[in-house]
N, C-alpha and C. Protein backbone atom coordinates (compact mmCIF):
# COMPACT_ATOMS: atom_id res chain seq x y z
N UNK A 1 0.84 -1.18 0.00
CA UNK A 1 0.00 0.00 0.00
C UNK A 1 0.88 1.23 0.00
N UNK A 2 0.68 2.35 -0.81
CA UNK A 2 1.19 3.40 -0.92
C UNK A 2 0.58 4.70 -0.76
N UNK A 3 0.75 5.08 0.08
CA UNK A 3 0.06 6.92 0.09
C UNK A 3 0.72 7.86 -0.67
N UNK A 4 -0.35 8.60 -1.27
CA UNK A 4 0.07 9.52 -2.36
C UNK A 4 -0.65 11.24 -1.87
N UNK A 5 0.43 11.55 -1.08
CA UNK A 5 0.03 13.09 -0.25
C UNK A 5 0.20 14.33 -1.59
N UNK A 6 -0.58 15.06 -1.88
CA UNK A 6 0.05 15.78 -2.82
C UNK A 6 0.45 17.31 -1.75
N UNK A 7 1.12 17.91 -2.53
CA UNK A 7 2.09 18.66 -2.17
C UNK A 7 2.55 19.51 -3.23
N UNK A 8 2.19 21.19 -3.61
CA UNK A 8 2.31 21.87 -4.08
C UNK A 8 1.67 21.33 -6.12
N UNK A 9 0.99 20.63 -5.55
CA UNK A 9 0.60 20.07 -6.82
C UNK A 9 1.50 19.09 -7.51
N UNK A 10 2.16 18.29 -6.48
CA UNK A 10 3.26 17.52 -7.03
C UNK A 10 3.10 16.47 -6.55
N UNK A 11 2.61 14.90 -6.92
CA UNK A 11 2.23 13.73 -6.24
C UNK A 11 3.88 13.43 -5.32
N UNK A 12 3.76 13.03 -3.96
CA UNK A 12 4.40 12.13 -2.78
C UNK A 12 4.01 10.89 -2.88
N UNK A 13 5.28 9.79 -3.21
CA UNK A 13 4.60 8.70 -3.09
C UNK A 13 5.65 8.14 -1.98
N UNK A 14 5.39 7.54 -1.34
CA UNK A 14 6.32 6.73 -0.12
C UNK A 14 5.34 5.17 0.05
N UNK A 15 6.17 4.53 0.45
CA UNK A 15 6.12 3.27 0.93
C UNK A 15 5.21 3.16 2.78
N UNK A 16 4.31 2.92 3.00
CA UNK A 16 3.31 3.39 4.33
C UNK A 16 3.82 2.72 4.56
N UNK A 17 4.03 1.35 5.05
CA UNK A 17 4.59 0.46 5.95
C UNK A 17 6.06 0.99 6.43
N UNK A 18 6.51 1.35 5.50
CA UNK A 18 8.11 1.41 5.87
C UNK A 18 8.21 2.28 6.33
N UNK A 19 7.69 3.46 6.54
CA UNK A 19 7.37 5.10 6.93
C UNK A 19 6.79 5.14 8.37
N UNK A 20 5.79 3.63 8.71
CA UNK A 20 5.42 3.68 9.86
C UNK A 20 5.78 2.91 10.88
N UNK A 21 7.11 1.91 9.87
CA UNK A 21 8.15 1.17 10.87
C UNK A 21 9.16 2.25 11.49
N UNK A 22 9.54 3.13 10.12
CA UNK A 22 10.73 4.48 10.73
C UNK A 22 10.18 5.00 11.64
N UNK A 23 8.76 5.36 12.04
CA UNK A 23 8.15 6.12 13.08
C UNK A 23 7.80 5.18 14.27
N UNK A 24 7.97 3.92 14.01
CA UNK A 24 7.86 2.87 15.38
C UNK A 24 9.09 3.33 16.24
N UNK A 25 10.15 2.96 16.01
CA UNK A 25 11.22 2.99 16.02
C UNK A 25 11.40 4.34 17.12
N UNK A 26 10.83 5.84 16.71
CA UNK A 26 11.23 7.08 17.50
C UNK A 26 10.12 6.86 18.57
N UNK A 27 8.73 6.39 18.73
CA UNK A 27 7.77 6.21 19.38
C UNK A 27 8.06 5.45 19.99
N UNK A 28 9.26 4.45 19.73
CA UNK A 28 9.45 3.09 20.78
C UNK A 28 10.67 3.69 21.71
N UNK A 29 12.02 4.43 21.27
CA UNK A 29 12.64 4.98 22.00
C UNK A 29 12.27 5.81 23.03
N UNK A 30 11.42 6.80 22.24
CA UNK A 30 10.96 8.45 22.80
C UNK A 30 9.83 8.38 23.73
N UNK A 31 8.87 7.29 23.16
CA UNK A 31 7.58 7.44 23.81
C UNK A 31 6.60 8.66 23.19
N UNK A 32 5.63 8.39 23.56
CA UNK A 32 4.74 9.19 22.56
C UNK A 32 4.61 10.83 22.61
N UNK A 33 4.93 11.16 23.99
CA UNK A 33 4.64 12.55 24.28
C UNK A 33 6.16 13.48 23.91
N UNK A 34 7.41 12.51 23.92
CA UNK A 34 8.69 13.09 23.80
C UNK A 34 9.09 13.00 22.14
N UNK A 35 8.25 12.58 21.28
CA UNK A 35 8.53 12.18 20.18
C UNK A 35 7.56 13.39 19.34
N UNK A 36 8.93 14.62 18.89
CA UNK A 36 8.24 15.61 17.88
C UNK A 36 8.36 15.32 16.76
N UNK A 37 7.10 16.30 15.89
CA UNK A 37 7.27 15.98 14.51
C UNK A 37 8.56 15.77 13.78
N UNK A 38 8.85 16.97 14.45
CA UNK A 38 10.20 16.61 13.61
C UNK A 38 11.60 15.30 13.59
N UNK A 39 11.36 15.26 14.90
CA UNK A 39 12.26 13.42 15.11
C UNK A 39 11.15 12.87 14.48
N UNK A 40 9.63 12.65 14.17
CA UNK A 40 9.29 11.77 13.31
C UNK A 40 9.55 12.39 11.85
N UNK A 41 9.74 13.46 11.33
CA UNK A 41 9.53 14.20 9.90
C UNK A 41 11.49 13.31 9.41
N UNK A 42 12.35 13.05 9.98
CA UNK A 42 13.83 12.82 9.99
C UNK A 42 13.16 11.16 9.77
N UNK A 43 13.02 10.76 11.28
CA UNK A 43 13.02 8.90 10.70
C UNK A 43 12.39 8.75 9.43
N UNK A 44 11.02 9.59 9.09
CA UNK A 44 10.66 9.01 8.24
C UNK A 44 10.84 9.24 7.27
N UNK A 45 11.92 10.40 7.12
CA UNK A 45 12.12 11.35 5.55
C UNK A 45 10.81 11.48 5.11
N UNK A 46 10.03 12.23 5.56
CA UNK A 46 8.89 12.75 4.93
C UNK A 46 9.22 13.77 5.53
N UNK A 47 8.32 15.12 4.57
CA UNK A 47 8.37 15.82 5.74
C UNK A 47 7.21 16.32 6.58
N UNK A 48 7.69 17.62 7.58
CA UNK A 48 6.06 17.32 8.19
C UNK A 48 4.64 17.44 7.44
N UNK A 49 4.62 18.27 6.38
CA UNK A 49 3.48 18.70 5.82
C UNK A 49 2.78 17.07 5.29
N UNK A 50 3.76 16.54 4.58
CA UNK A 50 3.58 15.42 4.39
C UNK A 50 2.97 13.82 5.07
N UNK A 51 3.79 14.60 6.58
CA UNK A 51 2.63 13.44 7.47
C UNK A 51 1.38 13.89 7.91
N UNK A 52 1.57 15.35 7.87
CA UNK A 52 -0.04 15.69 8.26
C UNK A 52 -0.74 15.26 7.48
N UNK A 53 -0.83 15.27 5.86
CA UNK A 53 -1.41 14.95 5.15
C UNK A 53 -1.61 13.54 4.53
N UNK A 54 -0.49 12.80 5.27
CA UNK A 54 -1.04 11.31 5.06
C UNK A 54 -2.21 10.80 6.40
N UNK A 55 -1.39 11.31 7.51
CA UNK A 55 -1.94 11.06 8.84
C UNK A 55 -2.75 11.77 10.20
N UNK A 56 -2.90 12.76 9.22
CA UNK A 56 -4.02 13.77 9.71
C UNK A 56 -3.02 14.25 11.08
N UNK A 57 -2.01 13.90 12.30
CA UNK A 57 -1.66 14.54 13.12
C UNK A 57 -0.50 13.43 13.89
N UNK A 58 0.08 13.62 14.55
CA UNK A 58 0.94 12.83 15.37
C UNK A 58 0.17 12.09 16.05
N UNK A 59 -0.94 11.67 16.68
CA UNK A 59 -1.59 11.08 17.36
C UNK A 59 -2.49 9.96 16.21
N UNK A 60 -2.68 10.87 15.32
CA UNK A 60 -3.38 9.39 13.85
C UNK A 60 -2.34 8.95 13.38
N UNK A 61 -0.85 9.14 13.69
CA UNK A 61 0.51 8.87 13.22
C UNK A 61 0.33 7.42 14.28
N UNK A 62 0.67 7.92 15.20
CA UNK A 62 0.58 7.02 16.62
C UNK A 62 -0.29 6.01 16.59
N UNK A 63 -1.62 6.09 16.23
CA UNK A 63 -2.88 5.00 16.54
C UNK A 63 -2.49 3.91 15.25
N UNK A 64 -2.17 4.34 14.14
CA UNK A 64 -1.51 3.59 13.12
C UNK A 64 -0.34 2.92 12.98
N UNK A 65 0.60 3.15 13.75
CA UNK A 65 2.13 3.18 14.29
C UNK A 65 1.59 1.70 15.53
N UNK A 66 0.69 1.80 16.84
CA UNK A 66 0.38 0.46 17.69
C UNK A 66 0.07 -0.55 17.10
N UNK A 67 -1.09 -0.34 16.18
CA UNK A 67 -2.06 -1.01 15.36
C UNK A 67 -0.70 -1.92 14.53
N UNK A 68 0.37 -1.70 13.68
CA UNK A 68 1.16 -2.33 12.91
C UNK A 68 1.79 -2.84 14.05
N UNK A 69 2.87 -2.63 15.29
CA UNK A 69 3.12 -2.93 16.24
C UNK A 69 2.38 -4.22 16.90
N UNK A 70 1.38 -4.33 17.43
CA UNK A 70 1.24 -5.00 18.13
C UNK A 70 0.73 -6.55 17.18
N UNK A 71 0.28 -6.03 15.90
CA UNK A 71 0.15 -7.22 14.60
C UNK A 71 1.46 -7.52 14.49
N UNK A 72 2.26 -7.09 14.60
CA UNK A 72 3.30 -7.77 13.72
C UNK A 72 4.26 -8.35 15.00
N UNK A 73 4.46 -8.54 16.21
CA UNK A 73 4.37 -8.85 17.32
C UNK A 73 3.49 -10.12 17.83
N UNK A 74 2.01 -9.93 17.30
CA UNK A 74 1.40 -10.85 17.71
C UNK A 74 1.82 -12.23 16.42
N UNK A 75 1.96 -11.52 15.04
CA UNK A 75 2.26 -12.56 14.05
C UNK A 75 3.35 -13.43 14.58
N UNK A 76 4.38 -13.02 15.17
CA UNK A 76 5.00 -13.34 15.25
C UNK A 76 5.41 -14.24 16.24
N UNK A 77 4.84 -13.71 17.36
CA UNK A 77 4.60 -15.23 18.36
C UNK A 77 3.98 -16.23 18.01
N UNK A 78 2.92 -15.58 17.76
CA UNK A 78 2.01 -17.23 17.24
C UNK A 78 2.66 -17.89 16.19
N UNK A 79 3.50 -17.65 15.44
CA UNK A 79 4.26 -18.52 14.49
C UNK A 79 4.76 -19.58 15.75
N UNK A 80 5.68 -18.62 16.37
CA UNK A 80 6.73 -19.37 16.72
C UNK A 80 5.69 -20.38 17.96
N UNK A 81 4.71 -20.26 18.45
CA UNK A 81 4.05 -20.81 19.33
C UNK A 81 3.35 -22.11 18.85
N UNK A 82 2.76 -21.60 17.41
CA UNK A 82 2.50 -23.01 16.67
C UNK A 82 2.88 -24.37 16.67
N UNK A 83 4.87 -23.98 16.55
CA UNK A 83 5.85 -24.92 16.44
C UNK A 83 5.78 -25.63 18.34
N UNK A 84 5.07 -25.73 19.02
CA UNK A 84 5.55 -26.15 20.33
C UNK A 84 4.36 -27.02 20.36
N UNK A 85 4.48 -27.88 21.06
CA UNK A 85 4.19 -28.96 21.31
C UNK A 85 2.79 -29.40 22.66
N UNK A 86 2.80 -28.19 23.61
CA UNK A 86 2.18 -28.09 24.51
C UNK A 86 1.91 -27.26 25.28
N UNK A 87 1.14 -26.82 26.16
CA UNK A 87 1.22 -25.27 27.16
C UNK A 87 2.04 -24.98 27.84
N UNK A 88 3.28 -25.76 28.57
CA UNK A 88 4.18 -25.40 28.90
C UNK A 88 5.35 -24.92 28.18
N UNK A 89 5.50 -25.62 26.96
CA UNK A 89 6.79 -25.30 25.71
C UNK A 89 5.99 -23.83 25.31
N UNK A 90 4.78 -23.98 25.31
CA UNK A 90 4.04 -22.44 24.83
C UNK A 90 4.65 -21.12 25.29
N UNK A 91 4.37 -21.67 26.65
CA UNK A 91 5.03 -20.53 28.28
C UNK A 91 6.50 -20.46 27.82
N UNK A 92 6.82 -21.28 28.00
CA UNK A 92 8.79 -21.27 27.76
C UNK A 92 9.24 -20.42 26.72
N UNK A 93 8.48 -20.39 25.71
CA UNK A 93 8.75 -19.96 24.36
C UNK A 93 7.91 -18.11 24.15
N UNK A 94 7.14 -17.95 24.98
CA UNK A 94 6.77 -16.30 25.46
C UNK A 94 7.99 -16.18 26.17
N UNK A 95 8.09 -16.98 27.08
CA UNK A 95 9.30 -15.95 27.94
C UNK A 95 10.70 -15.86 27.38
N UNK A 96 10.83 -16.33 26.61
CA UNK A 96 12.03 -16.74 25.22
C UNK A 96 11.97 -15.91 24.16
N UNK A 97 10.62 -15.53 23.88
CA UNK A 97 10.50 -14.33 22.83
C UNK A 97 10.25 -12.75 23.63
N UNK A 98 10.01 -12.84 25.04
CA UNK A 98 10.47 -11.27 25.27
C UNK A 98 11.62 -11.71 25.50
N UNK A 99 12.03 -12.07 26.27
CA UNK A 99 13.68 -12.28 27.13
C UNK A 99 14.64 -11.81 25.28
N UNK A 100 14.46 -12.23 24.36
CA UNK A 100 15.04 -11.55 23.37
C UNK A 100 14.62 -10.29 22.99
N UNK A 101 13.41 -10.20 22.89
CA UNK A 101 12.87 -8.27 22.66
C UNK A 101 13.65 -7.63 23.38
N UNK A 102 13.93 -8.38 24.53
CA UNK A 102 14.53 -7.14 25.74
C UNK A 102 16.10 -7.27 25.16
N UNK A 103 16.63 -7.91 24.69
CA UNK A 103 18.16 -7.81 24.41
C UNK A 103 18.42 -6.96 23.51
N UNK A 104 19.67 -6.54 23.53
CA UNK A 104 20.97 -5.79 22.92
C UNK A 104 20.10 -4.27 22.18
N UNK A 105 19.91 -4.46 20.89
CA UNK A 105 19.56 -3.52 20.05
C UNK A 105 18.14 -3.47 20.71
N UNK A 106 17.30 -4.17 20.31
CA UNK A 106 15.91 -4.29 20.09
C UNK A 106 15.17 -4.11 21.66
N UNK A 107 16.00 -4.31 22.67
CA UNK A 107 16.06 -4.20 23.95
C UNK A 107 15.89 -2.38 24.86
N UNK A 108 17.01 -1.90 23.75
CA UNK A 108 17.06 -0.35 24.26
C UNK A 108 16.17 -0.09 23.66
N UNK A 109 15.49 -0.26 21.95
CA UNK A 109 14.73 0.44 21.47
C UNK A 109 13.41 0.44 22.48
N UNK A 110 13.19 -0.65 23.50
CA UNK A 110 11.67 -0.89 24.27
C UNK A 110 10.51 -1.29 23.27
N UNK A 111 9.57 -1.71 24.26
CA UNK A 111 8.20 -2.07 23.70
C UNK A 111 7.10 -0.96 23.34
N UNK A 112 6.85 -0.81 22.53
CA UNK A 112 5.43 0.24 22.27
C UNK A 112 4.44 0.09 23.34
N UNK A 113 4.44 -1.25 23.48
CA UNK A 113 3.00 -1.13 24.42
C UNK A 113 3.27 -0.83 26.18
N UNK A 114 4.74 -1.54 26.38
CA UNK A 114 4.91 -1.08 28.11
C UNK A 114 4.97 0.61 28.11
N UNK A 115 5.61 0.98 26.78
CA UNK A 115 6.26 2.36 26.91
C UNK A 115 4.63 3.33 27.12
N UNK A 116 4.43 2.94 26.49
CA UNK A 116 2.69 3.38 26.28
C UNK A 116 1.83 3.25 28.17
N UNK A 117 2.46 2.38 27.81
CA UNK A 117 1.58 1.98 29.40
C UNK A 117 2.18 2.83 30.43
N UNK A 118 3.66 3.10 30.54
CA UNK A 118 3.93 3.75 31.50
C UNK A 118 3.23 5.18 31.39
N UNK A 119 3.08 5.74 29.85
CA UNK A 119 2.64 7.00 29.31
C UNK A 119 1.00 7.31 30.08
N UNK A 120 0.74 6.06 30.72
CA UNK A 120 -1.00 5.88 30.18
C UNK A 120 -1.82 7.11 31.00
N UNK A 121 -1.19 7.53 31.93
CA UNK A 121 -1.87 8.78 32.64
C UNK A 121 -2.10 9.96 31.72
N UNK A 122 -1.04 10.17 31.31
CA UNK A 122 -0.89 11.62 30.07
C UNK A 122 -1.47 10.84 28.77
N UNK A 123 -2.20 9.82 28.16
CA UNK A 123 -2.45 9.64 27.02
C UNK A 123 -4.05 10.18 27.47
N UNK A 124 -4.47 10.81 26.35
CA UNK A 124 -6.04 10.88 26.19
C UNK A 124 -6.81 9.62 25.92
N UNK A 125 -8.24 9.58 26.26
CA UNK A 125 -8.71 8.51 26.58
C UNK A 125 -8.96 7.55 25.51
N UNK A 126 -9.18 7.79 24.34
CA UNK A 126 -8.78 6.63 23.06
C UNK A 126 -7.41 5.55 23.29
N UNK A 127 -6.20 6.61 23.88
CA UNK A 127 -4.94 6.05 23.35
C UNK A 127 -5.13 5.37 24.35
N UNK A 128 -5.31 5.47 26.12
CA UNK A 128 -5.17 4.85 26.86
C UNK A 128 -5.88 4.24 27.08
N UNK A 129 -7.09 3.70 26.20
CA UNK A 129 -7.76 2.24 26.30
C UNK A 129 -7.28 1.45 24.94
N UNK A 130 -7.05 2.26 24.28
CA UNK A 130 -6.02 0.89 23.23
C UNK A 130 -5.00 0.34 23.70
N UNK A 131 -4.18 1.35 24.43
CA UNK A 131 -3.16 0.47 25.63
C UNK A 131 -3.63 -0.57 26.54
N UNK A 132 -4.34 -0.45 26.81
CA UNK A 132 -5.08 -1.31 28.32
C UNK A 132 -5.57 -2.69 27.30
N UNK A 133 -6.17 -1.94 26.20
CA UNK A 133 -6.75 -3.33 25.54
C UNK A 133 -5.79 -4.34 25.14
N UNK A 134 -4.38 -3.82 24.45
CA UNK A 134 -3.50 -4.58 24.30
C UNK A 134 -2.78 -5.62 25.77
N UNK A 135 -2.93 -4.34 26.61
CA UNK A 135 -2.31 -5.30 27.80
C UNK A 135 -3.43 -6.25 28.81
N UNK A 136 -4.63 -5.83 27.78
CA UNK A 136 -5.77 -7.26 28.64
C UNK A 136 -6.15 -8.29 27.52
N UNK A 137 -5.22 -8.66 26.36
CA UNK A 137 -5.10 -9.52 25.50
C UNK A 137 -4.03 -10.32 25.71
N UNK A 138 -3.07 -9.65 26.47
CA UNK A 138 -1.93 -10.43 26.56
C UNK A 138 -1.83 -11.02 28.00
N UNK A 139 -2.84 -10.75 28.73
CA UNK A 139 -3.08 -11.22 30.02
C UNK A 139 -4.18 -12.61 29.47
N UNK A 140 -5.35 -12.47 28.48
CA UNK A 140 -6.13 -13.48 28.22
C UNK A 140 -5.27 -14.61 27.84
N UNK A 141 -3.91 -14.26 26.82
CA UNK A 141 -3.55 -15.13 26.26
C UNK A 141 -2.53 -16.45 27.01
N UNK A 142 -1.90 -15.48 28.14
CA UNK A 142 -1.20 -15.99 28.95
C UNK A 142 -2.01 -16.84 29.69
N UNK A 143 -3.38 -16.53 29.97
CA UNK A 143 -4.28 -17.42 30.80
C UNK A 143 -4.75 -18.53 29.64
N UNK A 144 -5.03 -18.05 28.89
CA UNK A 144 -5.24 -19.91 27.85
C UNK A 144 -4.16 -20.78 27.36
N UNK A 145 -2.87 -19.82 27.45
CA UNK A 145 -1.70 -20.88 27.48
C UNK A 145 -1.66 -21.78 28.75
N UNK A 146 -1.71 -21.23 29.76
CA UNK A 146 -2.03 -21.91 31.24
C UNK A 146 -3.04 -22.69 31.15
N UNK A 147 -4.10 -22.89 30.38
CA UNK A 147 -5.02 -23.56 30.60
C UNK A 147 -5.01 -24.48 29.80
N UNK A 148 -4.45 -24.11 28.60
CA UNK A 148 -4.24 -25.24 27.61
C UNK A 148 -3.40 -26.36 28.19
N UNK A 149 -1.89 -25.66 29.11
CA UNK A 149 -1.18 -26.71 29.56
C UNK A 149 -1.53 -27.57 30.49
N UNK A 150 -2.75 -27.08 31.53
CA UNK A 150 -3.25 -28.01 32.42
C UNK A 150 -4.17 -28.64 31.50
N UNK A 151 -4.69 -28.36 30.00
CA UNK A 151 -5.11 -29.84 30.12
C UNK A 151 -4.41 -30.89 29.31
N UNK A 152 -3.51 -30.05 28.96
CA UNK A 152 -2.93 -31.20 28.21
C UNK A 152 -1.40 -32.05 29.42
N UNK A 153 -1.78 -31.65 30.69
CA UNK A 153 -0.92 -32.45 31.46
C UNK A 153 0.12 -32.04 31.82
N UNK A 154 0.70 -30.61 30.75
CA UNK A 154 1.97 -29.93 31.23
C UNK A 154 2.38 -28.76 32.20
N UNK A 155 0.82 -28.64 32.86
CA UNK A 155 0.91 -27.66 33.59
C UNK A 155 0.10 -27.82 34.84
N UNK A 156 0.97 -27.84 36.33
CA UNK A 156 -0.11 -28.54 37.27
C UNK A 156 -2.10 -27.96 37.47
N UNK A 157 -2.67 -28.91 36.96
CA UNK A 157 -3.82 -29.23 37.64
C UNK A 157 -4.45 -27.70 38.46
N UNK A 158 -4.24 -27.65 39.68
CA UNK A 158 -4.22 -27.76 40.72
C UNK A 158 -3.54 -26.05 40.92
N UNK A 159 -3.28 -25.56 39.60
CA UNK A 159 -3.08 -24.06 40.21
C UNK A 159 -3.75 -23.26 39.81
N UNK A 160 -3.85 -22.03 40.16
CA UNK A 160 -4.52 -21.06 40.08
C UNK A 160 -4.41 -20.40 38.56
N UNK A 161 -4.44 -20.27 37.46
CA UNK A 161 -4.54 -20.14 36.15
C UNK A 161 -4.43 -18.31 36.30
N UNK A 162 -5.49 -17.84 37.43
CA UNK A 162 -5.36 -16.52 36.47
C UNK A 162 -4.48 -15.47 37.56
N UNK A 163 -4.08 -16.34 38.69
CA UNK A 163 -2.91 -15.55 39.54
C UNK A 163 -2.14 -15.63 38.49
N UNK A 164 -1.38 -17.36 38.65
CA UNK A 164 -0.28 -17.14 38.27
C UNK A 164 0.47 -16.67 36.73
N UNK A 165 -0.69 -16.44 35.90
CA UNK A 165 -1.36 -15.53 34.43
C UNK A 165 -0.50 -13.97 34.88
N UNK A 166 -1.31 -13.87 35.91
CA UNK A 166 -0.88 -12.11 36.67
C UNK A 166 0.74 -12.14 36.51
N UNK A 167 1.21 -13.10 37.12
CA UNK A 167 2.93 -13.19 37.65
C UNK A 167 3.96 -13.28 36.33
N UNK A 168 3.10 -14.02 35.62
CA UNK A 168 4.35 -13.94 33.95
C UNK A 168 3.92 -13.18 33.24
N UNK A 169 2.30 -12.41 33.49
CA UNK A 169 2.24 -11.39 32.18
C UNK A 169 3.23 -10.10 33.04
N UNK A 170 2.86 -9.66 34.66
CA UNK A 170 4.38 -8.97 34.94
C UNK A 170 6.29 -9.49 35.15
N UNK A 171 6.01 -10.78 34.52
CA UNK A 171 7.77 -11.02 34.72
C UNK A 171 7.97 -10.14 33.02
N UNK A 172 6.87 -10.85 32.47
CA UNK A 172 7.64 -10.26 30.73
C UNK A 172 7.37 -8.83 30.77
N UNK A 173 6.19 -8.08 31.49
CA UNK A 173 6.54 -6.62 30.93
C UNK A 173 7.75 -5.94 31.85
N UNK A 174 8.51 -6.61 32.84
CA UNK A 174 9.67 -6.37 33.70
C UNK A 174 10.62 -6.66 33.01
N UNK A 175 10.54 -7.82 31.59
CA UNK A 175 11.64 -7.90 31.05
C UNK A 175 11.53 -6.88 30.03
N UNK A 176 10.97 -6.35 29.87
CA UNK A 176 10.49 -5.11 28.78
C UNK A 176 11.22 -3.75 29.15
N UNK A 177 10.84 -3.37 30.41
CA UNK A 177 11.50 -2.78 30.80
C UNK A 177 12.87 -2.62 31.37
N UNK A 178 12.97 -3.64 32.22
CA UNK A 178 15.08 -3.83 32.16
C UNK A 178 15.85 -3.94 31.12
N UNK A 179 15.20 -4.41 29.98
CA UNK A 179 15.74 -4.66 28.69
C UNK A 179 16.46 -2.90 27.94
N UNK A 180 15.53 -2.39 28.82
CA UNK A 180 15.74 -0.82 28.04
C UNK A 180 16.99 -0.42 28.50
N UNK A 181 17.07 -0.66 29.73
CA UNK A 181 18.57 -0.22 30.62
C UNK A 181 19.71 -1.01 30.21
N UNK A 182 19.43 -2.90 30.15
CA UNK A 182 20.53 -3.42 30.19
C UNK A 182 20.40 -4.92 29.70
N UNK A 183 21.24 -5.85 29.15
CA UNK A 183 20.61 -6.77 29.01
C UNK A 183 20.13 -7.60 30.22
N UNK A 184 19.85 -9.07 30.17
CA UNK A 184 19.50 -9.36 31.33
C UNK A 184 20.22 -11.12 31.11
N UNK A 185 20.97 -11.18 32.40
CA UNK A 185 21.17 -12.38 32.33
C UNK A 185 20.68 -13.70 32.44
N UNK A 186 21.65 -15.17 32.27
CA UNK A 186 21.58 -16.13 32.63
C UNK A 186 19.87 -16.45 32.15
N UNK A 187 19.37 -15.84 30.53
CA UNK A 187 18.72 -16.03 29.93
C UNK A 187 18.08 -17.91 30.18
N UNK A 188 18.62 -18.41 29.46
CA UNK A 188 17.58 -19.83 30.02
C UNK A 188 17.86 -20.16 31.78
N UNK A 189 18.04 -19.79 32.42
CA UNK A 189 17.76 -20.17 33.73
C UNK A 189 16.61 -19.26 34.35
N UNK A 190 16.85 -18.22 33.57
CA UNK A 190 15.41 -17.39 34.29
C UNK A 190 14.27 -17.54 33.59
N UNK A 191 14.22 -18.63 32.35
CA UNK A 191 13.29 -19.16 32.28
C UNK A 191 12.87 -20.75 33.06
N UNK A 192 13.98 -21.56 33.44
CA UNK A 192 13.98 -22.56 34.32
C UNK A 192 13.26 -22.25 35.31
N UNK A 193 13.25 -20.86 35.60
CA UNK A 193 12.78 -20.36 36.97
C UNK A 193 11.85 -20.31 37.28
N UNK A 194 11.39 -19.79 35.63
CA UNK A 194 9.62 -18.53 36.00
C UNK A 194 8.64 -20.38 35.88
N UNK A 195 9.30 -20.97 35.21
CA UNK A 195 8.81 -22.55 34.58
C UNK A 195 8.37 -23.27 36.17
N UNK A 196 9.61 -22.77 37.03
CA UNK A 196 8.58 -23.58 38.31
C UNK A 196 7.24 -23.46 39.02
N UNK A 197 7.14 -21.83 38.80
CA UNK A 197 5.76 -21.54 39.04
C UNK A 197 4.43 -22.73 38.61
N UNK A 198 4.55 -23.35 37.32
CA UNK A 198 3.96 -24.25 36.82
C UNK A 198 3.75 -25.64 37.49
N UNK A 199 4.79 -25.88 38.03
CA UNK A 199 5.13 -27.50 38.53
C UNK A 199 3.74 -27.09 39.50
């Protein structure tokens, strides 16, 4: 898909996806309220007139900017979740795919959605229930991985599904956030770890 902004009577054509990955990128560092047009008008080599007129304002920049974010995030687990075998390899393999979000490069850049979340007081009330909604999808999902594994035998019986749901949807947005500062060690043992909760 391509947007075609005109501009002094002269068609703009740019690539939208790629324009609203360059603007993930300053929104994922900056956060939404520290991120001006103009650090977005630079990532995205557009310039500003140009995003107004594709995206009506920094905030329809933004709602379009989560929306690709959290799809292409969610595509992406569930690939890799497909490949597992049961609700516990499920669990192992979330905390395996932040525990890498949070590393090196991709680590400092942060998550859209924790960054958002910390934002969520100062967001107006659209942005800060698309936040909340994202982070009460990823709380559902964590609870049907848990549930899937108790029934398929890999996950005890006998526990509480939507506590311990609570405890790994905050270990991963903790790895979200330390990730920003630093990496985090001894990577598969602190998944050995969070894994006992399960037994």
């Amino acid at each position: 898909m391509s947007v075609q902004p005109r501009e002094r009577g002269r068609p703009r054509q740019f690539d939208t996806d790629a324009a609203l990955d360059r603007a993930m990128l300053v929104f994922r560092e900056k956060g939404y309220h520290s991120a001006s047009i103009s650090d977005l008008s630079a990532a995205m080599q557009l310039t500003a007139g140009s995003i107004y007129k594709a995206f009506t304002d920094k905030r329809g920049l933004f709602l379009q900017v989560f929306a690709r974010y959290t799809s292409l995030r969610n595509q992406a687990l569930r690939q890799r979740l497909a490949q597992q075998p049961d609700g516990r390899s499920r669990i192992a393999e979330v905390l395996r795919f932040y525990l890498e979000s949070a590393s090196d490069i991709e680590g400092r850049r942060g998550c859209l959605v924790v960054g958002s979340a910390i934002e969520l007081q100062v967001l107006d009330a659209e942005l800060a229930e698309l936040v909340r909604a994202a982070l009460e999808r990823n709380q559902q999902s964590m609870l049907q991985l848990l549930e899937q594994g108790q029934q398929d035998g890999s996950v005890n019986p006998q526990l509480d599904a939507e506590a311990v749901g609570g405890v790994l949807l905050c270990l991963v947005l903790g790895m979200r956030v330390a990730g920003k500062m630093q990496d985090l060690p001894a990577r598969e043992r602190l998944i050995a770890s969070a894994l006992t909760l399960l037994n």
